[in-house]
Protein backbone atom coordinates (compact mmCIF):
# COMPACT_ATOMS: atom_id res chain seq x y z
CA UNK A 1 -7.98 10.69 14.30
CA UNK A 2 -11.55 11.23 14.19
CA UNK A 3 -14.38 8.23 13.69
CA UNK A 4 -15.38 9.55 10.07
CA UNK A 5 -11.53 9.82 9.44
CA UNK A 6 -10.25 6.92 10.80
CA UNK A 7 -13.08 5.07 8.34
CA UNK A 8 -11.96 7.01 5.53
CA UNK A 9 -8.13 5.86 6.32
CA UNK A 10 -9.42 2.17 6.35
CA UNK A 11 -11.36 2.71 3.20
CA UNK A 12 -8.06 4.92 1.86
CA UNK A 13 -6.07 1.30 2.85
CA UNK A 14 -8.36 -1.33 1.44
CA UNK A 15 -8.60 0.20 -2.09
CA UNK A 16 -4.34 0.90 -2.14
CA UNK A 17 -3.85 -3.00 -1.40
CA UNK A 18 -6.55 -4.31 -3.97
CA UNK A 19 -5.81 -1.57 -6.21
CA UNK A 20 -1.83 -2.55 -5.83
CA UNK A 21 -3.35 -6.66 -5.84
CA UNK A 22 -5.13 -6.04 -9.52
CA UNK A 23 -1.82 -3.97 -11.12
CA UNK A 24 0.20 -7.02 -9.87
CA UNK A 25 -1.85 -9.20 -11.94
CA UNK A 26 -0.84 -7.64 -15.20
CA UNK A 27 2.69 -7.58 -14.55
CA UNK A 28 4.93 -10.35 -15.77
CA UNK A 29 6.00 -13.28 -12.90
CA UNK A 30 9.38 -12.01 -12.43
CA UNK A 31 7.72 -8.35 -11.93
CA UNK A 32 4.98 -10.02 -9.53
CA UNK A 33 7.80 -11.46 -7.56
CA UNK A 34 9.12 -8.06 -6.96
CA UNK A 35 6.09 -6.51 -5.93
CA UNK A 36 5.13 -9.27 -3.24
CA UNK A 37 7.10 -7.98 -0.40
CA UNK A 38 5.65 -4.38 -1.26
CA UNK A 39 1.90 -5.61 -1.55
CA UNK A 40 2.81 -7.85 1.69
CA UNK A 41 4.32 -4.62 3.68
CA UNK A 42 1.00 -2.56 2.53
CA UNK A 43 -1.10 -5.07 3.99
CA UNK A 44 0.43 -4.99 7.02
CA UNK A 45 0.17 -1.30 7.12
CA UNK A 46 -3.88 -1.71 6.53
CA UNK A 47 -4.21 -4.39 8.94
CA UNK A 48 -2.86 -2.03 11.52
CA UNK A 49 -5.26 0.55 10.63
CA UNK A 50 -8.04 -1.86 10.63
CA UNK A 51 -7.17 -2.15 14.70
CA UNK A 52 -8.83 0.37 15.82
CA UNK A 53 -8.56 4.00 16.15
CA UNK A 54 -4.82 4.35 16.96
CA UNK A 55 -3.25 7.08 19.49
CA UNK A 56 -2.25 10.40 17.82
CA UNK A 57 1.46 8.98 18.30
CA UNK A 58 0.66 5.83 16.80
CA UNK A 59 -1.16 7.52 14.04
CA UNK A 60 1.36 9.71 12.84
CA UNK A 61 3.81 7.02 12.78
CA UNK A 62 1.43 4.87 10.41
CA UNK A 63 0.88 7.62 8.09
CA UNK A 64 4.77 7.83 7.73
CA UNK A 65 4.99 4.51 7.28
CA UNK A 66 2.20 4.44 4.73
CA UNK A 67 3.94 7.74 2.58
CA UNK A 68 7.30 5.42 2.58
CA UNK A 69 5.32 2.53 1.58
CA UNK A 70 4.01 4.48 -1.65
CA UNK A 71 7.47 6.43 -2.17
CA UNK A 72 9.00 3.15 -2.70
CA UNK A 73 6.09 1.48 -4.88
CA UNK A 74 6.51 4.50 -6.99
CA UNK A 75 9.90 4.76 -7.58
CA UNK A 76 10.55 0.86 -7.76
CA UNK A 77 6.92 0.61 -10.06
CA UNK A 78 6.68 3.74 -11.99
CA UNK A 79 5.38 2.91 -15.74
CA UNK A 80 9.00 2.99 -17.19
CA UNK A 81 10.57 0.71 -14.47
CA UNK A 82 7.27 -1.40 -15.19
CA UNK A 83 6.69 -1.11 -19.48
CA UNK A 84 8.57 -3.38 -20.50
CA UNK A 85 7.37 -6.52 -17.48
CA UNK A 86 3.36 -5.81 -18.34
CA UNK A 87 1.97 -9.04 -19.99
């Protein structure tokens, strides 16, 4: 990853987990509840981008591990899982 990339990535990673952090707060408690573990999990993921620039290896891996991450917010979060849990 380049400098100006690995900066946009970190940017890319800081908006998805206070962009996922403001959504949570309109869902109900028991929705909120579910999402934890999924906002926790993306955190992670951006605090391991915020490391430094990783190897290409290690890079690859976290963009992997990011695309599952937002595979499984989607399909777990989508509007008409999430319609009838906003307050």
């Amino acid at each position: 990853m380049g400098g100006e990339n690995h900066l946009k990535q970190m940017s890319c990673a800081e908006s998805a987990v206070v962009e996922l952090g403001i959504a949570k707060s309109f869902l109900t408690e028991e929705k909120q509840k579910g999402l934890e573990p999924e906002l926790a999990q993306l955190t992670a993921l951006r605090d391991k981008i915020k490391e430094g620039e990783p190897s290409p290896g290690v890079a690859s891996r976290l963009r992997q591990d990011v695309e599952r991450q937002k595979i499984r917010i989607e399909k777990r979060f989508s509007y008409s899982k999430t319609k009838d849990y906003i307050k």
